[in-house]
C-alpha atoms as a PDB file:
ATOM      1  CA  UNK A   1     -59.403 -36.885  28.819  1.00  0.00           C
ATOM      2  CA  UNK A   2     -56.481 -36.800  31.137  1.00  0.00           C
ATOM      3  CA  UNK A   3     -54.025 -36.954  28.878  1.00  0.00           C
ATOM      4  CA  UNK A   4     -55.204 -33.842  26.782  1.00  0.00           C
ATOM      5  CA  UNK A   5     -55.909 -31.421  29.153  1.00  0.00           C
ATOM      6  CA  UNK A   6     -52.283 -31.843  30.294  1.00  0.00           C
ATOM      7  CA  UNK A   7     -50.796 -30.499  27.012  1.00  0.00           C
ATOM      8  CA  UNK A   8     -53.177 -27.533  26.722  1.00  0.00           C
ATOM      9  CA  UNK A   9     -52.332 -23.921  27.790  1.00  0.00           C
ATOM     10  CA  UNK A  10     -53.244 -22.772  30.845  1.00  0.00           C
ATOM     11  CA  UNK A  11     -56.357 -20.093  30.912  1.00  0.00           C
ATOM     12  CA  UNK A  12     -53.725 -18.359  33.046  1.00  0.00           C
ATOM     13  CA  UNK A  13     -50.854 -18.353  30.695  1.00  0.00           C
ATOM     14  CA  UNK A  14     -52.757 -17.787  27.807  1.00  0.00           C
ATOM     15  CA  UNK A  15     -54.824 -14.955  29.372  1.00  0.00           C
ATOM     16  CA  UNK A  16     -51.083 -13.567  30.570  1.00  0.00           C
ATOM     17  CA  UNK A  17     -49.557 -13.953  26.957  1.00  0.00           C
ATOM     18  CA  UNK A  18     -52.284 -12.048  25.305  1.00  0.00           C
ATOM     19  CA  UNK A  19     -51.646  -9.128  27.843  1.00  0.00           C
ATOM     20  CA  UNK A  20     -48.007  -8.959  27.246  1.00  0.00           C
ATOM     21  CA  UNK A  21     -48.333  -9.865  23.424  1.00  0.00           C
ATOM     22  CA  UNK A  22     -50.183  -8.503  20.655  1.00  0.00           C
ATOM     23  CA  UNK A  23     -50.713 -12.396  19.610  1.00  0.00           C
ATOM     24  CA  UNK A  24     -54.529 -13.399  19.438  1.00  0.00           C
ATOM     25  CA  UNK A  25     -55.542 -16.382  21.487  1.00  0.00           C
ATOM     26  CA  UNK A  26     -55.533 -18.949  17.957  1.00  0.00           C
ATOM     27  CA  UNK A  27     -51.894 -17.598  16.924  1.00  0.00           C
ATOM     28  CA  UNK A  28     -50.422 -18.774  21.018  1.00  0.00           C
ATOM     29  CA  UNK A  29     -52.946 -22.017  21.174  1.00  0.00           C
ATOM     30  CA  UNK A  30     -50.910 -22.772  17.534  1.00  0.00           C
ATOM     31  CA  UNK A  31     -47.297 -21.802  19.075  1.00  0.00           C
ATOM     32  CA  UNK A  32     -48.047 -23.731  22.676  1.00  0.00           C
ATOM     33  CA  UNK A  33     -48.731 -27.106  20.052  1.00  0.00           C
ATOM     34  CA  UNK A  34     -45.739 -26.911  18.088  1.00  0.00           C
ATOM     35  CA  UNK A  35     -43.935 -25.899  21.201  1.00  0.00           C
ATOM     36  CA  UNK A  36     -45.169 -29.199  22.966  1.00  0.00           C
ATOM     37  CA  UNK A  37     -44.303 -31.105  19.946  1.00  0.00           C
ATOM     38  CA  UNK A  38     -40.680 -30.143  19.451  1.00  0.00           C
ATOM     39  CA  UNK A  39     -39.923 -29.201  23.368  1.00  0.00           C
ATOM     40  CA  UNK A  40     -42.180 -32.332  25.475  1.00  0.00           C
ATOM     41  CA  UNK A  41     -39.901 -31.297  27.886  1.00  0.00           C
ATOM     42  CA  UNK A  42     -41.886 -27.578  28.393  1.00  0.00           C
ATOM     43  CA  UNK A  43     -38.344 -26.333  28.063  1.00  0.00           C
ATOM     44  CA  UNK A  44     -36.097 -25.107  25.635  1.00  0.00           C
ATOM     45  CA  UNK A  45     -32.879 -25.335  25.672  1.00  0.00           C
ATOM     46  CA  UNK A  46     -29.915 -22.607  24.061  1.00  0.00           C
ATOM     47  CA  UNK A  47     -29.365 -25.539  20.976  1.00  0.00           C
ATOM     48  CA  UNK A  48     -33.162 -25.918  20.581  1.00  0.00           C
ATOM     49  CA  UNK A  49     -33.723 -22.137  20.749  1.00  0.00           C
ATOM     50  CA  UNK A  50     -31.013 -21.202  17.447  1.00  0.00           C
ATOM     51  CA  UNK A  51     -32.315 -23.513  15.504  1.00  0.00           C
ATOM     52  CA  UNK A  52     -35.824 -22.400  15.733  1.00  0.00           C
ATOM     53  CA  UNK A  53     -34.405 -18.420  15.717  1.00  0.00           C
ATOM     54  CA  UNK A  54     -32.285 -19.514  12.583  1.00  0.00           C
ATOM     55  CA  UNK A  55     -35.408 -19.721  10.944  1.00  0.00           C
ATOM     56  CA  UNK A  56     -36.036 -16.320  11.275  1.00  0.00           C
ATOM     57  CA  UNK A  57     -32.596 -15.234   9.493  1.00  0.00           C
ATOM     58  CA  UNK A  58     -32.103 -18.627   6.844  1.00  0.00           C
ATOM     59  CA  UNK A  59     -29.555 -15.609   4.916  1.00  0.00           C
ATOM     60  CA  UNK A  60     -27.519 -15.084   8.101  1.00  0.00           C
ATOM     61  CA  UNK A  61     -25.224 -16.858  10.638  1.00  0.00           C
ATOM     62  CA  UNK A  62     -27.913 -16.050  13.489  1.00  0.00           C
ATOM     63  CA  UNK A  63     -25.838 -18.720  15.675  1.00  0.00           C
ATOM     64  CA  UNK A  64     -24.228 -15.732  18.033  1.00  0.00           C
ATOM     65  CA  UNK A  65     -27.287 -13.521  18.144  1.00  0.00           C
ATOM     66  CA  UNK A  66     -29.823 -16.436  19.132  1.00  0.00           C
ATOM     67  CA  UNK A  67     -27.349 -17.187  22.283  1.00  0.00           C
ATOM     68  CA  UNK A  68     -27.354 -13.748  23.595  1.00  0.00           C
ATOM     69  CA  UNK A  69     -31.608 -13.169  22.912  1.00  0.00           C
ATOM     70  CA  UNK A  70     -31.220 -16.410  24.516  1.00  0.00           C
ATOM     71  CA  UNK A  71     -29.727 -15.073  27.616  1.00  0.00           C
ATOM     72  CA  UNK A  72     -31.661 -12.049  27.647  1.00  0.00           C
ATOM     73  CA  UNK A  73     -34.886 -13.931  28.185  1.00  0.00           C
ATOM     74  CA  UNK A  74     -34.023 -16.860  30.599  1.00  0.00           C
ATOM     75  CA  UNK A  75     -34.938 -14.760  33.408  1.00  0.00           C
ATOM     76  CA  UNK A  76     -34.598 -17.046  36.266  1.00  0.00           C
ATOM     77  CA  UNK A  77     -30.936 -18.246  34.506  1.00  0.00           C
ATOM     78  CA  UNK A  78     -31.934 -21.927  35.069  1.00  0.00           C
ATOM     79  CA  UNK A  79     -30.382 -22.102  31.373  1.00  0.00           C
ATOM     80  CA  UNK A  80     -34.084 -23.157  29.754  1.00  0.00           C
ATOM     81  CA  UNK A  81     -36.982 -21.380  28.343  1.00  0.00           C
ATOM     82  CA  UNK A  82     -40.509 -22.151  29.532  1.00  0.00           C
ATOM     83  CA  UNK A  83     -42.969 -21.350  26.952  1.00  0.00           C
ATOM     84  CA  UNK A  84     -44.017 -17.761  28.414  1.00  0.00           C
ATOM     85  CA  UNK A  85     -40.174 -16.411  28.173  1.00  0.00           C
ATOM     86  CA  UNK A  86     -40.245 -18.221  24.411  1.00  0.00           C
ATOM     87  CA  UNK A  87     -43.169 -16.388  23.594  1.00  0.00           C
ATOM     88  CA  UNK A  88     -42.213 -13.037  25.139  1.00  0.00           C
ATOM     89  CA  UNK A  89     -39.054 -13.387  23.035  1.00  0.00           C
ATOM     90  CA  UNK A  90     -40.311 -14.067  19.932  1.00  0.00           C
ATOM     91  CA  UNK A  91     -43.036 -10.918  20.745  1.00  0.00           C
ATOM     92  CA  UNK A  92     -40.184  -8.611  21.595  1.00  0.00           C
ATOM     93  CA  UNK A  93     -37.781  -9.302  19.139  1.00  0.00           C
ATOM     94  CA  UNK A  94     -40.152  -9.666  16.110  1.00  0.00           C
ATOM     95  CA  UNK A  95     -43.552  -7.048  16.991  1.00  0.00           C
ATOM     96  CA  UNK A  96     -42.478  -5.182  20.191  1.00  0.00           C
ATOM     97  CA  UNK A  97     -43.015  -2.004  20.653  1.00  0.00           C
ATOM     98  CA  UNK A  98     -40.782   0.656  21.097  1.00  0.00           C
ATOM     99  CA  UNK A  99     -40.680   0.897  25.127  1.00  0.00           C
ATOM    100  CA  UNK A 100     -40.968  -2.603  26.293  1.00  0.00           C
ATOM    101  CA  UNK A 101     -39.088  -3.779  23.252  1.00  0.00           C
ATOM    102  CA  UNK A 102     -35.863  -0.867  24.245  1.00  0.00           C
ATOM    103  CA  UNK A 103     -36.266  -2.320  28.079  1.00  0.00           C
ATOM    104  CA  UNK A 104     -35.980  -5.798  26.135  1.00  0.00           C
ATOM    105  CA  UNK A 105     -32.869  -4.313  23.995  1.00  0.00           C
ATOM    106  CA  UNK A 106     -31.272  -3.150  27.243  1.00  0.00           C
ATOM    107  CA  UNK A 107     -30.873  -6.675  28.626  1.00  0.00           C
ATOM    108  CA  UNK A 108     -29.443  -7.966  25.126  1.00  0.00           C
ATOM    109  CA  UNK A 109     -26.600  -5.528  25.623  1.00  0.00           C
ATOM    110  CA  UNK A 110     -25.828  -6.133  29.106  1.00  0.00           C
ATOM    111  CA  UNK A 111     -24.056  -8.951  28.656  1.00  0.00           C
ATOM    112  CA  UNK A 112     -22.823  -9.438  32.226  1.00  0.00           C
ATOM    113  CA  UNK A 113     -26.029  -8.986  33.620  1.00  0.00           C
ATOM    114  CA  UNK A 114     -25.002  -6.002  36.196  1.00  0.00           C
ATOM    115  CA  UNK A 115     -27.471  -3.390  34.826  1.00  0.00           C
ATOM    116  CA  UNK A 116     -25.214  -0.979  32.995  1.00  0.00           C
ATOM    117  CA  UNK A 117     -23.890  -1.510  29.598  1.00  0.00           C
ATOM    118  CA  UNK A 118     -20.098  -0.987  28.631  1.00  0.00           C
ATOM    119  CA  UNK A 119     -18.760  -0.310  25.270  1.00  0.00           C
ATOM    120  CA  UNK A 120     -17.370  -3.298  24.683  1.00  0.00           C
ATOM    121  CA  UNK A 121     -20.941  -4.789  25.687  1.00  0.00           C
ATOM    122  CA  UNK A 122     -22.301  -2.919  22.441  1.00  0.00           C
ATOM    123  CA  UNK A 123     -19.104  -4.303  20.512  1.00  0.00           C
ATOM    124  CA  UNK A 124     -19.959  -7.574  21.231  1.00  0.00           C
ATOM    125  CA  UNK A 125     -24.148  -7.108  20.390  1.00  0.00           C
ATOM    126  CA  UNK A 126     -22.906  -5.407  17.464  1.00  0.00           C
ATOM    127  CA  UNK A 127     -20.705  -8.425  15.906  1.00  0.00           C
ATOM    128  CA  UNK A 128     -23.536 -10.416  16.742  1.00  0.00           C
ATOM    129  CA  UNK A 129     -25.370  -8.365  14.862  1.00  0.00           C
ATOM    130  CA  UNK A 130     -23.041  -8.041  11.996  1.00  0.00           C
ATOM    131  CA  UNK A 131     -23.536 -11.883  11.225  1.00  0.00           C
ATOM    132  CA  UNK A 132     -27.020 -11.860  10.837  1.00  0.00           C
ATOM    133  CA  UNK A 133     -26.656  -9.324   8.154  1.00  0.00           C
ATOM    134  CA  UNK A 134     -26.299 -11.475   4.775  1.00  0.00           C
ATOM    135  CA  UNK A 135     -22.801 -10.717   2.889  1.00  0.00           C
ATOM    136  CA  UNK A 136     -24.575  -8.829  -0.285  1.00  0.00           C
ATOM    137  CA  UNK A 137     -26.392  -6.209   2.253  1.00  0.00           C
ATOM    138  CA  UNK A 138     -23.008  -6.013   4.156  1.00  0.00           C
ATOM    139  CA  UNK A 139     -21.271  -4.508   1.229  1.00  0.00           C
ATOM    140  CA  UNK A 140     -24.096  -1.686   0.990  1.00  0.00           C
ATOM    141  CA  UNK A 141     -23.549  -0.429   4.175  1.00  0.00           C
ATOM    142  CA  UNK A 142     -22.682   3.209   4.867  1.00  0.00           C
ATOM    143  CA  UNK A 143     -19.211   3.804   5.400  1.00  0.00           C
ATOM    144  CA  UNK A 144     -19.567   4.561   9.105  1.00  0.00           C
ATOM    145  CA  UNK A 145     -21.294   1.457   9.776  1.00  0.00           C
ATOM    146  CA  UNK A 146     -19.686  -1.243   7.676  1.00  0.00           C
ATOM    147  CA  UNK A 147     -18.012  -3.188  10.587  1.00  0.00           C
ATOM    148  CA  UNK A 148     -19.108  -4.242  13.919  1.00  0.00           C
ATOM    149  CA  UNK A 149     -16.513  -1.546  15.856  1.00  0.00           C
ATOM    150  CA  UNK A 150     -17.903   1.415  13.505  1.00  0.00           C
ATOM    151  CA  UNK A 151     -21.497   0.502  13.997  1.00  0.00           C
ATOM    152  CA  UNK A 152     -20.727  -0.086  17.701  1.00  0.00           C
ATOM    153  CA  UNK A 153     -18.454   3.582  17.845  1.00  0.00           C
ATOM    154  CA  UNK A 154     -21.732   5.013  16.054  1.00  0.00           C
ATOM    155  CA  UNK A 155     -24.200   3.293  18.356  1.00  0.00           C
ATOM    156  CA  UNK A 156     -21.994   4.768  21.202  1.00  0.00           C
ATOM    157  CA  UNK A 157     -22.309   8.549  20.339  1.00  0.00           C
ATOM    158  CA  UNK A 158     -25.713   8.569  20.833  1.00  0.00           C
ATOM    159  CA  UNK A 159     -25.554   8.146  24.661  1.00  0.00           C
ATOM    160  CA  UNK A 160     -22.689  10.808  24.729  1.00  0.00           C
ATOM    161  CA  UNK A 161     -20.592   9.094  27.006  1.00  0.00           C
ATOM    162  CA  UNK A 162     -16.691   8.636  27.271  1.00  0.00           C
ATOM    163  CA  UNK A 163     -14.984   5.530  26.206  1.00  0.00           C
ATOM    164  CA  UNK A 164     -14.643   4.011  29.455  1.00  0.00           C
ATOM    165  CA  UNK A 165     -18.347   5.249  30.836  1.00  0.00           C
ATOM    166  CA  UNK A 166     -21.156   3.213  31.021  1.00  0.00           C
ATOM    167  CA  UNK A 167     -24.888   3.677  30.729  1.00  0.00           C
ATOM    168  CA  UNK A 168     -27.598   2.961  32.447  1.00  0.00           C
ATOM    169  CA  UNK A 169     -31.328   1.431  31.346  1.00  0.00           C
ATOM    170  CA  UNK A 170     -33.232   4.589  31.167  1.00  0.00           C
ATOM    171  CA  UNK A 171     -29.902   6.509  29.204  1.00  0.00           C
ATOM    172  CA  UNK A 172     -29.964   3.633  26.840  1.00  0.00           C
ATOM    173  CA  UNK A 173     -33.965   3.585  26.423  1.00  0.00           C
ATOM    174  CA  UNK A 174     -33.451   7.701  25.834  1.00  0.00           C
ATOM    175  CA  UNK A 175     -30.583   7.679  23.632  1.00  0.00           C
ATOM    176  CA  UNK A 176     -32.442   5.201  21.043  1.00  0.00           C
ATOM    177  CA  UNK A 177     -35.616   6.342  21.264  1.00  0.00           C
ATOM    178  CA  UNK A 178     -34.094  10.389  20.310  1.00  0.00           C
ATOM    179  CA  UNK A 179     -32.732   9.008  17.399  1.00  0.00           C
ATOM    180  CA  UNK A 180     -33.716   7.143  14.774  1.00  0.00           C
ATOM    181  CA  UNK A 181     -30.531   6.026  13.724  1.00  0.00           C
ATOM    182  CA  UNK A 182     -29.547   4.497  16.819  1.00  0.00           C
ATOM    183  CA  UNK A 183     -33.284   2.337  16.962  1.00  0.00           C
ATOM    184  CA  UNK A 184     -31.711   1.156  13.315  1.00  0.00           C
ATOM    185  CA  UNK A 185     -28.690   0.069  14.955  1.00  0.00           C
ATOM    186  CA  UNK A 186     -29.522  -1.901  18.000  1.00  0.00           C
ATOM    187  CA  UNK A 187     -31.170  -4.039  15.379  1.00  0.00           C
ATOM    188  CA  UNK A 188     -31.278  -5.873  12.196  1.00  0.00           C
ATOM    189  CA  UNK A 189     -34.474  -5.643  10.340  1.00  0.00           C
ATOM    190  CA  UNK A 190     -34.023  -8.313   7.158  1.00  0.00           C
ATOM    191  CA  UNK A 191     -35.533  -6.647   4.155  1.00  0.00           C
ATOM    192  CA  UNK A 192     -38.504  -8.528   3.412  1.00  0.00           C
ATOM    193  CA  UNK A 193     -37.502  -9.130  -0.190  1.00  0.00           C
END
């Protein structure tokens, strides 16, 4: 057997994973396979990671967004993914709900990593953002949010803060979850078409 066991899940893991994901048991046995296939390493790394989230978007450039939900989830910043952050990020950004997903959110926009987010932060997410959007549903955007700066200058109302203020996990996690708008805008939701 030896040789088996070693690429199974852990009970541990897998028990773990079904806590903090809505996945069943079959669905992460499945994902922990292909994972082992295409990563023998047990690691992925940020080139490995946009191609597989490319899949996700095959309209979009989803090269800039993949490196930051990239970032977001290597939590120990050893510049890999083991398969538990992998799975957690694929959970959070596709299922999630609202909470955990919005504490998830949070670290996407915090680009430096020092717990508050800055405007320019949410510009950046934003233009990220903007390029997953495919060009024909760019050109149906409301006037107020058909560039990266308005979206981000709309975005930015919603925590009622100045300019050159900055806000803080729960005033993001409050300021999205009072409106829907702004849950629309941290995102990009492809229509399934």
């Amino acid at each position: 057997m030896g040789n088996a066991k070693s690429s199974a899940i852990s009970k541990e893991i897998l028990e773990d994973l079904k806590l903090s994901t809505r996945f069943t048991e079959t669905e992460i046995t499945q994902w922990y396979e292909s994972f082992q296939k295409s990563c023998p390493s047990g690691r992925i790394t940020p080139k490995e990671f946009e191609v597989i989230y490319s899949r996700f978007f095959p309209e979009s450039n989803a090269q800039t967004y993949a490196q930051h939900v990239f970032r977001s989830f290597d939590t120990n910043d050893d510049g890999t993914l083991d398969f538990k952050e992998y799975i957690i990020a694929l959970h959070l950004t596709s299922t999630g709900k609202t909470a955990r997903k919005l504490e998830w959110a949070f670290s996407l926009f915090d680009v430096d990593k020092n717990g508050y987010i800055t405007k320019s932060e949410v510009t950046e997410i934003c233009s990220a953002i903007f390029k997953l959007i495919p060009k024909d549903e760019q050109a149906e955007l409301p006037n107020d949010e058909n560039t990266p700066e308005k979206r981000a200058n709309k975005l930015w109302t919603f925590f009622e803060k100045e300019d050159n203020e900055r806000v803080a996990e729960g005033e993001f996690i409050k300021g999205v979850m009072d409106n829907e708008d702004a849950l629309r805008l941290i995102q990009y939701e492809p229509a399934n078409k």
